[in-house]
N, C-alpha and C. Protein backbone atom coordinates (compact mmCIF):
# COMPACT_ATOMS: atom_id res chain seq x y z
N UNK A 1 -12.55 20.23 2.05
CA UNK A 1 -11.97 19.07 1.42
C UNK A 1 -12.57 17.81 2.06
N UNK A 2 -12.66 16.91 1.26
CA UNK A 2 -13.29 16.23 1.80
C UNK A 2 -12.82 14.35 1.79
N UNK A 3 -12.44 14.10 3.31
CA UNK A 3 -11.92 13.18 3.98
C UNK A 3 -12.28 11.55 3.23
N UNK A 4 -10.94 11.27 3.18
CA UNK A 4 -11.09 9.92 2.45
C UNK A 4 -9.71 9.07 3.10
N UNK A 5 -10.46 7.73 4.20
CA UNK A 5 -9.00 7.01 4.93
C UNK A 5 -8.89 6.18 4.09
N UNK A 6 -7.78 5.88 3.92
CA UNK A 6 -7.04 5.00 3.26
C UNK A 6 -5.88 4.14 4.74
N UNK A 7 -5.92 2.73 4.08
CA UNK A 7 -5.06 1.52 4.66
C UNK A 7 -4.02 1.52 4.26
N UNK A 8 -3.13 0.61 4.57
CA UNK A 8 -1.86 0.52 3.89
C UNK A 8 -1.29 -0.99 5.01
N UNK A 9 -0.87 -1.83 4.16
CA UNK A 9 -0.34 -3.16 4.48
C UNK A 9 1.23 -3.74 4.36
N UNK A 10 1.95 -4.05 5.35
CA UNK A 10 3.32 -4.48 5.38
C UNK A 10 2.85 -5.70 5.13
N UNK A 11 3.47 -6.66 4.25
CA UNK A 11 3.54 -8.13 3.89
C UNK A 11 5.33 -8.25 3.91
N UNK A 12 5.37 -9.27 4.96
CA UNK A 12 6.88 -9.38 5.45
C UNK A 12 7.23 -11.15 4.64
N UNK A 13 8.10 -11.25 3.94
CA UNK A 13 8.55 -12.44 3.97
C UNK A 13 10.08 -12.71 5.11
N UNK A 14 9.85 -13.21 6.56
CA UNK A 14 10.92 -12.59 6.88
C UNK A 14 12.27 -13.65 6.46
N UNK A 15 11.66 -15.07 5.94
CA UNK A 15 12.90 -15.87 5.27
C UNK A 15 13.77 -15.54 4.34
N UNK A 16 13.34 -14.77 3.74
CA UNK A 16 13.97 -13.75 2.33
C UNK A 16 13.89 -12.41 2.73
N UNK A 17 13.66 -11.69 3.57
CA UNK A 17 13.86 -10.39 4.16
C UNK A 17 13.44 -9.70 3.02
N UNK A 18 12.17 -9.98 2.62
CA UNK A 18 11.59 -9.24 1.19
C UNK A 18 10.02 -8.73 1.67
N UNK A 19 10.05 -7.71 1.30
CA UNK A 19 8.50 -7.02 1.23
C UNK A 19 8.07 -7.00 0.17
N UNK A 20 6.23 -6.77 0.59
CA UNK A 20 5.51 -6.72 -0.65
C UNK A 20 5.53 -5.37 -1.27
N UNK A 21 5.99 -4.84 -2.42
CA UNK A 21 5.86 -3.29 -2.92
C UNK A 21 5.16 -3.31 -4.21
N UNK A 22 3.95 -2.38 -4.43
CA UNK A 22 3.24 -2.22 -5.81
C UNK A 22 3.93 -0.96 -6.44
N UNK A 23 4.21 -1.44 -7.89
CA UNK A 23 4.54 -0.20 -8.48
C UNK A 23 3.82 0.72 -9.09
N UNK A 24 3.52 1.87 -8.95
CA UNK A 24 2.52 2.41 -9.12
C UNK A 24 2.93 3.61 -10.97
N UNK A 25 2.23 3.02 -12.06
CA UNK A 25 2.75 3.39 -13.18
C UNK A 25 2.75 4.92 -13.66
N UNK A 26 1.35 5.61 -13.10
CA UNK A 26 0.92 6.38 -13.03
C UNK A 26 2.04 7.49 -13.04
N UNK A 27 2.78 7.29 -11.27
CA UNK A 27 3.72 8.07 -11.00
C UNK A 27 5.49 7.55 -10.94
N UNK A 28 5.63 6.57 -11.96
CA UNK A 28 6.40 5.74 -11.68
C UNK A 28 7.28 6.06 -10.37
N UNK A 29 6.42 4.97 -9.03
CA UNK A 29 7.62 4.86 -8.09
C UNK A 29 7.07 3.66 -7.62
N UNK A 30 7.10 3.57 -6.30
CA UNK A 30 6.66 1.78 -5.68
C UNK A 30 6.61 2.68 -3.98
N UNK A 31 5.07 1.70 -3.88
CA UNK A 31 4.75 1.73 -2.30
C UNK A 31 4.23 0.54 -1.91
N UNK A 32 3.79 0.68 -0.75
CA UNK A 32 3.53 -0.27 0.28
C UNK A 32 1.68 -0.79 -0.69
N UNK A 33 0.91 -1.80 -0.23
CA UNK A 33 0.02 -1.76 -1.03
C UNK A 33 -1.25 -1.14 0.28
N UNK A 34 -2.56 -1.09 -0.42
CA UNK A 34 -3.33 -0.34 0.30
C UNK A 34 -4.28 0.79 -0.98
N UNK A 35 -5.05 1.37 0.12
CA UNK A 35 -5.75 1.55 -0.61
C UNK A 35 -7.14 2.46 0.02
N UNK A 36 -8.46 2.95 -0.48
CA UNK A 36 -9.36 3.59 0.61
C UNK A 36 -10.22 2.53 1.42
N UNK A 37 -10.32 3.11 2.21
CA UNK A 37 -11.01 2.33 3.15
C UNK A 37 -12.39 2.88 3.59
N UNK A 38 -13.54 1.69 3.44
CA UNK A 38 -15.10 2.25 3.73
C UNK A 38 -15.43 2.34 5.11
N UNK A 39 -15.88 2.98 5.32
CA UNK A 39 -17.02 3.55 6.51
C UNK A 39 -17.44 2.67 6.70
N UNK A 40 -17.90 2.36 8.27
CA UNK A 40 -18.91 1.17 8.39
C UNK A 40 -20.33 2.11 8.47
């Protein structure tokens, strides 16, 4: 199988105690945002 890293990002508003969440339609649910990440 073959290895693929992926990121993932907390975006804090902490004045509104609100995070950033993408909803993802595909599988309707909601995560953090992010995504794969390249090799240098």
């Amino acid at each position: 199988m073959k290895r693929i890293n992926v990121v993932y990002v907390l975006i804090l508003d902490e004045s509104e105690e609100k995070i950033l969440m993408v909803q993802n339609k595909n599988h309707d649910n909601w995560s953090m945002s992010g995504g794969a990440a390249k090799q240098p």
